[in-house]
PDB file of N, CA and C in Angstrom:
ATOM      1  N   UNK A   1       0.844  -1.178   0.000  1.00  0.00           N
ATOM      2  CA  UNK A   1       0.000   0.000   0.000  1.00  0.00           C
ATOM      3  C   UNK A   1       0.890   1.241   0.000  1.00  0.00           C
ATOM      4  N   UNK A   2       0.408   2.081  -0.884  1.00  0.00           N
ATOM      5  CA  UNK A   2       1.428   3.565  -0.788  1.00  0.00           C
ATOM      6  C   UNK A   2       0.633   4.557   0.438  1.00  0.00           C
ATOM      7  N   UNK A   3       1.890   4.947   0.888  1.00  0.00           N
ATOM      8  CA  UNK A   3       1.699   5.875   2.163  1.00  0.00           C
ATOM      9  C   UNK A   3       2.526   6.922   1.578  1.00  0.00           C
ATOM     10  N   UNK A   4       1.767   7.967   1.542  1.00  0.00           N
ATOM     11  CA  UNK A   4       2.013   8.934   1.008  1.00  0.00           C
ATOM     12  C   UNK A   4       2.281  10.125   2.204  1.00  0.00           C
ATOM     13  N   UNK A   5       3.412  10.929   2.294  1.00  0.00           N
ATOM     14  CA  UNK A   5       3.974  11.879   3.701  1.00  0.00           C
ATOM     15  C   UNK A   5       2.817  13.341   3.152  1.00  0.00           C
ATOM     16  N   UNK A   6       2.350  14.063   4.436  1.00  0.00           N
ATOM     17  CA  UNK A   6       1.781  15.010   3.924  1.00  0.00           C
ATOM     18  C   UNK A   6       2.143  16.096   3.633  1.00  0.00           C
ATOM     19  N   UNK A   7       3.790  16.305   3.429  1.00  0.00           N
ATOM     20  CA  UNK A   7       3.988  17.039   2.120  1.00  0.00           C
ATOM     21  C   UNK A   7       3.802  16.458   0.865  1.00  0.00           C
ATOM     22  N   UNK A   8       3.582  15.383   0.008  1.00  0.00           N
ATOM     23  CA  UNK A   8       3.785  15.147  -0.444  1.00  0.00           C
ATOM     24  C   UNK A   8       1.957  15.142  -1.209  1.00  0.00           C
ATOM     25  N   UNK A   9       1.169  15.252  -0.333  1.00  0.00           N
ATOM     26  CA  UNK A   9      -0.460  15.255  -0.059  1.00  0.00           C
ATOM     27  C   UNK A   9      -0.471  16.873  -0.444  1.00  0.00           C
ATOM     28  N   UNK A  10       0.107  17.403   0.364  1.00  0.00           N
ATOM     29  CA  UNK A  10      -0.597  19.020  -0.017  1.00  0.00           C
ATOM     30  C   UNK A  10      -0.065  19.254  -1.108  1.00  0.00           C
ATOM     31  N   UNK A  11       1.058  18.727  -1.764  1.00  0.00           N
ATOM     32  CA  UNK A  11       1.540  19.285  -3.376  1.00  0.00           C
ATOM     33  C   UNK A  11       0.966  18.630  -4.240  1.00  0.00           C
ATOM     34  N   UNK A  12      -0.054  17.573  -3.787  1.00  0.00           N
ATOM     35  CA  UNK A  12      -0.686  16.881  -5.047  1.00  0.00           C
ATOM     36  C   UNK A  12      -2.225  17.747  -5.203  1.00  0.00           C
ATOM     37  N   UNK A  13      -2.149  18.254  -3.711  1.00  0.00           N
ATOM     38  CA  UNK A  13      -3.138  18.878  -4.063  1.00  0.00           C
ATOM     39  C   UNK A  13      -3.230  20.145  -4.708  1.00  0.00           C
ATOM     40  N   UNK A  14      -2.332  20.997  -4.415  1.00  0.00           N
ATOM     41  CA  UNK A  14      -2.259  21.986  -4.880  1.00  0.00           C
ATOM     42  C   UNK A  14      -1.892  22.157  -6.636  1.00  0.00           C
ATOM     43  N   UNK A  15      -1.705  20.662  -6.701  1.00  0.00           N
ATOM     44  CA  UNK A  15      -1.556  20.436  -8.353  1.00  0.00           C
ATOM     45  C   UNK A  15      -2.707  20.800  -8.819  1.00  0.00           C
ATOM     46  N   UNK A  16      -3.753  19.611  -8.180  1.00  0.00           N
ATOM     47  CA  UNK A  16      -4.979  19.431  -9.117  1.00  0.00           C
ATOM     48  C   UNK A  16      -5.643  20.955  -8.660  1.00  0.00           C
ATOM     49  N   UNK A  17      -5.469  21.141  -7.595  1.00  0.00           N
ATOM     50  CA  UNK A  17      -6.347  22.836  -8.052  1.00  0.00           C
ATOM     51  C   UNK A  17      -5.616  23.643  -8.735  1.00  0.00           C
ATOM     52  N   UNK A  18      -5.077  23.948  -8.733  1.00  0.00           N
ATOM     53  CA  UNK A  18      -4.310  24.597 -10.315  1.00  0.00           C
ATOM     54  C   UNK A  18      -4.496  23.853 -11.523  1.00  0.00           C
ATOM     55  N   UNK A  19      -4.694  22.587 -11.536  1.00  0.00           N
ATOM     56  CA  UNK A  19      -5.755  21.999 -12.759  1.00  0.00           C
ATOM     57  C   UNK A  19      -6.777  22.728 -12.347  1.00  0.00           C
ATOM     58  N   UNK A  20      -7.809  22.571 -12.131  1.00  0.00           N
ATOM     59  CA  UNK A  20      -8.888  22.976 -11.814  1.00  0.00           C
ATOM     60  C   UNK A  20      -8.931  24.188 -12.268  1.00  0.00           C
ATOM     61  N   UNK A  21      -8.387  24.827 -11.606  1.00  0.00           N
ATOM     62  CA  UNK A  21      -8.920  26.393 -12.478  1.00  0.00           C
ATOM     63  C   UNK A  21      -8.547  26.572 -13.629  1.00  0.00           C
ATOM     64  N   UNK A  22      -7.522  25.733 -14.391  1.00  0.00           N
ATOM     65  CA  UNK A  22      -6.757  25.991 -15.560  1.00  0.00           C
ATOM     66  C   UNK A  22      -8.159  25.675 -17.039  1.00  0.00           C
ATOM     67  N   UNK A  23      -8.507  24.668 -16.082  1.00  0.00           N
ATOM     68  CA  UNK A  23      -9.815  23.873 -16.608  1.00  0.00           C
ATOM     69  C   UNK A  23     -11.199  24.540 -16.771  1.00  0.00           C
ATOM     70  N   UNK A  24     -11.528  25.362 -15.692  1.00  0.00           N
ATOM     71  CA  UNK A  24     -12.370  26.110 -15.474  1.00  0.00           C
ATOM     72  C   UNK A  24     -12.301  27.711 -16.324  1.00  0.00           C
ATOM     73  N   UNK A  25     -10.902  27.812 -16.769  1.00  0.00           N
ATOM     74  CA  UNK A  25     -10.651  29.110 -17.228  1.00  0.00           C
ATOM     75  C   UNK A  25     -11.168  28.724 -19.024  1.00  0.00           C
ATOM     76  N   UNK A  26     -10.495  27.721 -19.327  1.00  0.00           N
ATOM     77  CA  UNK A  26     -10.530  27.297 -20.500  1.00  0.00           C
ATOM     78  C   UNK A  26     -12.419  26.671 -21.194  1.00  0.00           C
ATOM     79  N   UNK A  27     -13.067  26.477 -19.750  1.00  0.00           N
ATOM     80  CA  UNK A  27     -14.373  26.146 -20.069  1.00  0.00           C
ATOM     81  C   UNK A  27     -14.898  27.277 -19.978  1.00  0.00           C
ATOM     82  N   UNK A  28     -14.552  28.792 -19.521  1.00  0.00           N
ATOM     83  CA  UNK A  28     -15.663  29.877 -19.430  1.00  0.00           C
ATOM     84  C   UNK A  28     -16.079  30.406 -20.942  1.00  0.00           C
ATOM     85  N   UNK A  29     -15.009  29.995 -21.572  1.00  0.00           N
ATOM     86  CA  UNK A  29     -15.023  30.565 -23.259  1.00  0.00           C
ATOM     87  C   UNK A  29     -16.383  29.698 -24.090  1.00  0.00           C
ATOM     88  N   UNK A  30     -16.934  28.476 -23.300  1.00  0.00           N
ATOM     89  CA  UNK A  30     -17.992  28.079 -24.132  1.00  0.00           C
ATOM     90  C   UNK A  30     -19.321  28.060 -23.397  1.00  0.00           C
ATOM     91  N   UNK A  31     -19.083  28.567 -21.946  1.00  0.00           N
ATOM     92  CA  UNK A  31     -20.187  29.135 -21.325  1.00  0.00           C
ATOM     93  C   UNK A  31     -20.877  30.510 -21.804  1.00  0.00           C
ATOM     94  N   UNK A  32     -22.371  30.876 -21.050  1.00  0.00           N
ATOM     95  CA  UNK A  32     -22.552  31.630 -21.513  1.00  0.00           C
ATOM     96  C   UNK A  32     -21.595  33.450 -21.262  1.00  0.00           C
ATOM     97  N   UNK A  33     -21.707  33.995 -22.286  1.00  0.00           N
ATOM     98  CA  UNK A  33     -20.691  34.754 -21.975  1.00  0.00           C
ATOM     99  C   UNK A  33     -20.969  36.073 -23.097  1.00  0.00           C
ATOM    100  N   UNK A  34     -20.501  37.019 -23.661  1.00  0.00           N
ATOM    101  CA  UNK A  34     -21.191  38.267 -24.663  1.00  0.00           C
ATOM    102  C   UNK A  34     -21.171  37.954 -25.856  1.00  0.00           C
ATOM    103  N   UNK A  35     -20.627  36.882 -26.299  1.00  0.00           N
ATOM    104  CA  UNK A  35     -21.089  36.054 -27.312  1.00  0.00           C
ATOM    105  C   UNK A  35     -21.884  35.888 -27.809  1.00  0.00           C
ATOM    106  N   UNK A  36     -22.127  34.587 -26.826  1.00  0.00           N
ATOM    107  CA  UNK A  36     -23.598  34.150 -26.862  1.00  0.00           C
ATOM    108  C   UNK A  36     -24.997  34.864 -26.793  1.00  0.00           C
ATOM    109  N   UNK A  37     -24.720  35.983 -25.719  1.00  0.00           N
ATOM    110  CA  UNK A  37     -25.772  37.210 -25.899  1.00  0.00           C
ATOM    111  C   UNK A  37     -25.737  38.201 -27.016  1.00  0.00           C
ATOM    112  N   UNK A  38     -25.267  38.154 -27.563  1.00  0.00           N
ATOM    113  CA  UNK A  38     -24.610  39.453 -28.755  1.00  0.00           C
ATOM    114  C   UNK A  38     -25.500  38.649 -29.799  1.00  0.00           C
ATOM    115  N   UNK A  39     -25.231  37.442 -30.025  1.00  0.00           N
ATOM    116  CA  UNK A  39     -25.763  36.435 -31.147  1.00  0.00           C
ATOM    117  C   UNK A  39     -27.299  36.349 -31.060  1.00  0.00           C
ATOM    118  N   UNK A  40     -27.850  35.676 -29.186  1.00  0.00           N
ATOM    119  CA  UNK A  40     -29.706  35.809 -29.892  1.00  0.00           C
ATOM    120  C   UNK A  40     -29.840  37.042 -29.741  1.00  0.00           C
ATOM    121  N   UNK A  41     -29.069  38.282 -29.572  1.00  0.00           N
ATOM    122  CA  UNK A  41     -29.625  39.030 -29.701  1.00  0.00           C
ATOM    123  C   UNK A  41     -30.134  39.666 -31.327  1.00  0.00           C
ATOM    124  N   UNK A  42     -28.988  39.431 -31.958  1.00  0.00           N
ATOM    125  CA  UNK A  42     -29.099  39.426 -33.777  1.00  0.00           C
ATOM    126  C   UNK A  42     -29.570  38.495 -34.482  1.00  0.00           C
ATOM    127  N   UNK A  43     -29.901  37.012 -33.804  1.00  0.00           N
ATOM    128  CA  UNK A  43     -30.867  36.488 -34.363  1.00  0.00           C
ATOM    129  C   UNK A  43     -31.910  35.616 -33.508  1.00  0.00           C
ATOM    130  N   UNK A  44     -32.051  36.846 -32.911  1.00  0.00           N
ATOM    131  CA  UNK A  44     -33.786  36.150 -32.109  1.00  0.00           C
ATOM    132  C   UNK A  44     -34.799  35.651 -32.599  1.00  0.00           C
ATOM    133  N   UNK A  45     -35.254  35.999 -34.032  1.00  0.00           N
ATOM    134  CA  UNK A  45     -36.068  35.370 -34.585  1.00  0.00           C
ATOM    135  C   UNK A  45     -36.156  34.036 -35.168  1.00  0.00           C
ATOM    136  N   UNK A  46     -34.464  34.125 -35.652  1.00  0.00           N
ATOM    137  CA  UNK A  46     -34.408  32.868 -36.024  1.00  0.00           C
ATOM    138  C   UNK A  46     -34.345  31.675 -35.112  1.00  0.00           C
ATOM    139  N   UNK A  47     -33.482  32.178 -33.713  1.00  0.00           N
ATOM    140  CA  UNK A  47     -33.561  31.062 -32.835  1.00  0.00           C
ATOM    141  C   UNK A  47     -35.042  30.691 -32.571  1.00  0.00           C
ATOM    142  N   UNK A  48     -35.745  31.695 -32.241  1.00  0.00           N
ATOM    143  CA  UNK A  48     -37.143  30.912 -31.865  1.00  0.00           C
ATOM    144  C   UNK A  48     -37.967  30.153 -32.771  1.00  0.00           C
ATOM    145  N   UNK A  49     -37.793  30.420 -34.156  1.00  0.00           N
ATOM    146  CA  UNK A  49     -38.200  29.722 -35.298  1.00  0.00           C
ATOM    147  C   UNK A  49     -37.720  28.481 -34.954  1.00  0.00           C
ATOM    148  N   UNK A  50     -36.362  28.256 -34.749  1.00  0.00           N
ATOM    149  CA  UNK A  50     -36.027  27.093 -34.649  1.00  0.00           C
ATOM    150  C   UNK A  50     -36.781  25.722 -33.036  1.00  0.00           C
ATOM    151  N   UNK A  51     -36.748  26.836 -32.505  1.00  0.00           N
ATOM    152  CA  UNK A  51     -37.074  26.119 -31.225  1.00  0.00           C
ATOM    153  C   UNK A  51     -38.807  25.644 -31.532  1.00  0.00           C
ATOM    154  N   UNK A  52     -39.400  26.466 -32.010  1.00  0.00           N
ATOM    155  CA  UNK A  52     -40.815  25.999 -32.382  1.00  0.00           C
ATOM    156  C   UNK A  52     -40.823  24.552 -33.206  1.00  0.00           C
ATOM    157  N   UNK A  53     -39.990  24.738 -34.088  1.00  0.00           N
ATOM    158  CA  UNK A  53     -40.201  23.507 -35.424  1.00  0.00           C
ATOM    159  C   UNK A  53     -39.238  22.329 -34.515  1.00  0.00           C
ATOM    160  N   UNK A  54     -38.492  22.634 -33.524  1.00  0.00           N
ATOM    161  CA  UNK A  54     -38.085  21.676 -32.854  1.00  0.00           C
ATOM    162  C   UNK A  54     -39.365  21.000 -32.181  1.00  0.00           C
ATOM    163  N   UNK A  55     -40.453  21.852 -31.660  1.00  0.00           N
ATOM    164  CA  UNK A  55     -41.172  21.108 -30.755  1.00  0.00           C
ATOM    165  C   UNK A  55     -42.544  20.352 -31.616  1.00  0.00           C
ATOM    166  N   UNK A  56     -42.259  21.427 -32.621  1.00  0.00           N
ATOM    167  CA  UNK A  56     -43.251  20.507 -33.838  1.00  0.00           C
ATOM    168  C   UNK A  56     -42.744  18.817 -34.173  1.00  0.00           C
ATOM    169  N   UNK A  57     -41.660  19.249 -34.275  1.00  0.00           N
ATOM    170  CA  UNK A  57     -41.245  18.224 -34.452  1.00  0.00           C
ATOM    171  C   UNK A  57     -41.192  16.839 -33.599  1.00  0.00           C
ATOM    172  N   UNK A  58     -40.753  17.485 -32.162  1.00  0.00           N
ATOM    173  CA  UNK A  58     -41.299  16.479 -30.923  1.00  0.00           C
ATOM    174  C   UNK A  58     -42.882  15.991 -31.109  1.00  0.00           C
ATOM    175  N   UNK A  59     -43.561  16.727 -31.577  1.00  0.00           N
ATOM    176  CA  UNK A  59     -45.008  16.870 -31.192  1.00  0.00           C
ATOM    177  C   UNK A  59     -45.220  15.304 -32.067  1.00  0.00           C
ATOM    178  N   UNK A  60     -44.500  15.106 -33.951  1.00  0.00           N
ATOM    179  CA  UNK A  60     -44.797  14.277 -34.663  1.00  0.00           C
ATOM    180  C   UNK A  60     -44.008  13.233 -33.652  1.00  0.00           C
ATOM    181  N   UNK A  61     -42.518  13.066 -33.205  1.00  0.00           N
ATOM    182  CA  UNK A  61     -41.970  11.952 -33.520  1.00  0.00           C
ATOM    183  C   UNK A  61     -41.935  11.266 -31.938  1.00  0.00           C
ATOM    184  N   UNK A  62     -42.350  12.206 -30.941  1.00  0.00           N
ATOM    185  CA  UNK A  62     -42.052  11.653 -30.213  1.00  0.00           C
ATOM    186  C   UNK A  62     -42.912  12.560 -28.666  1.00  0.00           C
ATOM    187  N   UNK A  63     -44.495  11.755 -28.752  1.00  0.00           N
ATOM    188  CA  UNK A  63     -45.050  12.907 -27.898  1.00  0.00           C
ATOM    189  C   UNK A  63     -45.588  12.565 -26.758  1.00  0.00           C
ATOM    190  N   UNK A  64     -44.681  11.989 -26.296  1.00  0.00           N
ATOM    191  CA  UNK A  64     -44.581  11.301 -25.159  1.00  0.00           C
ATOM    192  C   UNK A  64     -43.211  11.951 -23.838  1.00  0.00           C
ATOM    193  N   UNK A  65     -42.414  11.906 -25.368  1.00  0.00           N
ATOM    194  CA  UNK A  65     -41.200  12.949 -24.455  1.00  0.00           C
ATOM    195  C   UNK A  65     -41.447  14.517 -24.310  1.00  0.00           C
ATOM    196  N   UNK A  66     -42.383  14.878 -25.023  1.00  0.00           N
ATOM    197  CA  UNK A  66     -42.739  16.302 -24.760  1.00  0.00           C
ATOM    198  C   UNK A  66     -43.332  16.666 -23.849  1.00  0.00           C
ATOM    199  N   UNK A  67     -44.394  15.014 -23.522  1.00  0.00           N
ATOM    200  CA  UNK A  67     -45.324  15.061 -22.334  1.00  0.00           C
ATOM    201  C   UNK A  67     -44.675  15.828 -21.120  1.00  0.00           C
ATOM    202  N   UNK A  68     -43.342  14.346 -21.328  1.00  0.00           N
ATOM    203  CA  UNK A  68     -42.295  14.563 -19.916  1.00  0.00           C
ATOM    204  C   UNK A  68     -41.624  16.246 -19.911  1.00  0.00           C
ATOM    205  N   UNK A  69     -41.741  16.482 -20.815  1.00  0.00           N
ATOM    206  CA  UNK A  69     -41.006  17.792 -20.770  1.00  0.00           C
ATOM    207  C   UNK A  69     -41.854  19.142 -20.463  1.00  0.00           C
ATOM    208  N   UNK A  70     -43.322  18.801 -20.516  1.00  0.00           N
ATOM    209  CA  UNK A  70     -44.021  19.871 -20.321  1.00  0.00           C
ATOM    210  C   UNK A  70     -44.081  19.757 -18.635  1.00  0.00           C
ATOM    211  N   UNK A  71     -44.465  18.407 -18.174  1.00  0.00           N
ATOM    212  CA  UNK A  71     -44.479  17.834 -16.707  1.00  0.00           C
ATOM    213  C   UNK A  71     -43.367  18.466 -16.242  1.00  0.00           C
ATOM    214  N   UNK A  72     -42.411  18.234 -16.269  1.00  0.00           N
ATOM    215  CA  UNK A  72     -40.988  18.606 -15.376  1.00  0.00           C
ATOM    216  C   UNK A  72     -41.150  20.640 -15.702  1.00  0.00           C
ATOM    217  N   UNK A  73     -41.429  20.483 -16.859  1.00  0.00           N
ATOM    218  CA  UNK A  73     -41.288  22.287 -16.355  1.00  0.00           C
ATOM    219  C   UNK A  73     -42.407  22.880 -15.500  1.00  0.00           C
ATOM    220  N   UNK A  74     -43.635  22.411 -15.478  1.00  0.00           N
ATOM    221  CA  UNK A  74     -44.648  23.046 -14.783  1.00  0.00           C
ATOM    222  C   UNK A  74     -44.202  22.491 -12.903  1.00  0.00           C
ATOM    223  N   UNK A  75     -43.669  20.964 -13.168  1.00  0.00           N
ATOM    224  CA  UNK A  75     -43.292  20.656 -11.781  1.00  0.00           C
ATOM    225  C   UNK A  75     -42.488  21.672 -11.327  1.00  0.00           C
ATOM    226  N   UNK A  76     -41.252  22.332 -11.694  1.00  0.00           N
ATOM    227  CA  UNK A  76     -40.244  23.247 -11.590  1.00  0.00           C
ATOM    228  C   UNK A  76     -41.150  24.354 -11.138  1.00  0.00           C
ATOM    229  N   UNK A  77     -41.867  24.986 -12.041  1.00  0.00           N
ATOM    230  CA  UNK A  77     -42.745  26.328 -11.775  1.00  0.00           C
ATOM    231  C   UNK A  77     -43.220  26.361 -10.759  1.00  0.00           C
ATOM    232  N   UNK A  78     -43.939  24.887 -10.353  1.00  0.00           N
ATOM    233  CA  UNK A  78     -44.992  24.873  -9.275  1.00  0.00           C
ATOM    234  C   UNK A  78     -43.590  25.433  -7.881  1.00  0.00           C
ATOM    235  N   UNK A  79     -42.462  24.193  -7.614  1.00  0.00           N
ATOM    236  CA  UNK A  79     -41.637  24.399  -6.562  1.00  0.00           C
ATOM    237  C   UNK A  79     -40.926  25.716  -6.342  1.00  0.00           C
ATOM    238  N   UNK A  80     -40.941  26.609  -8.019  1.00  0.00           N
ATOM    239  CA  UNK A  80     -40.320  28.211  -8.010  1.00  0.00           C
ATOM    240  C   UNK A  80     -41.314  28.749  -6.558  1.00  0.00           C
ATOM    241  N   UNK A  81     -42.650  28.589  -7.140  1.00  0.00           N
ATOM    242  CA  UNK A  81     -43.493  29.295  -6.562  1.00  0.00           C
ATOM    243  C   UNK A  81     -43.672  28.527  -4.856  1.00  0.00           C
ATOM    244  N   UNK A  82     -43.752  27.649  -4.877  1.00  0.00           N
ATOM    245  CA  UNK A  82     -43.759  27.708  -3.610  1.00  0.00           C
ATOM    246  C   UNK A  82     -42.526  28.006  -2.571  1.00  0.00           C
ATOM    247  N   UNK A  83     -41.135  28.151  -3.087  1.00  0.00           N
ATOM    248  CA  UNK A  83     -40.209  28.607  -2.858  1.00  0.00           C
ATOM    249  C   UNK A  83     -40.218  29.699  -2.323  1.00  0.00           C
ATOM    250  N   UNK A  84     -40.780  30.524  -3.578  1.00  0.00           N
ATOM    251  CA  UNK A  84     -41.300  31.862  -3.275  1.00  0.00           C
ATOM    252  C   UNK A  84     -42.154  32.636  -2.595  1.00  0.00           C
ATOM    253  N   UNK A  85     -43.303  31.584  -2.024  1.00  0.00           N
ATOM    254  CA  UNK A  85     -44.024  31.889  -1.465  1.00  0.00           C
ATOM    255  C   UNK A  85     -43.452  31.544   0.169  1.00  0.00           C
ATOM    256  N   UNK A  86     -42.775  31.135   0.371  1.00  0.00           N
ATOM    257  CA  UNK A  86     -42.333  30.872   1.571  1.00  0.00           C
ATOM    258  C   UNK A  86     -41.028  31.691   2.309  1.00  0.00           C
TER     259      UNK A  86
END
């Protein structure tokens, strides 16, 4: 079994958090960010076009998963609100 001394513990750690943020720095670029807002903002119409014919599309192929998807958002709404109300 390796027994590891705890210097040897705090420099492994201090590795991986310096991974960690290195990681985290490099993922903020595909989060949302002025990009992404800059963009629906110049094409808002089209995104929502798209999102409609997406659900049209759920509606033909598969409307069972839309079921689930209308369920889980109204479930969500309902717990916003009672959240809120409390």
């Amino acid at each position: 079994m390796d027994t590891h001394t705890p210097q040897e513990l705090h420099d492994e750690i201090n590795a991986l958090r310096q991974q960690v943020i290195a990681l985290k720095s490099r993922l903020a670029k595909y989060t949302n960010n002025e990009r992404h807002k800059k963009y629906y903002e110049n094409n808002k119409e089209k995104v929502k076009q798209n999102a409609k014919l997406y659900i049209e599309r759920m509606k033909e192929e598969n409307p069972e998963k839309l079921k689930e998807y209308r369920k889980k958002a109204y479930m969500n709404r309902k717990q916003k609100e009672t959240d809120y109300a409390s």
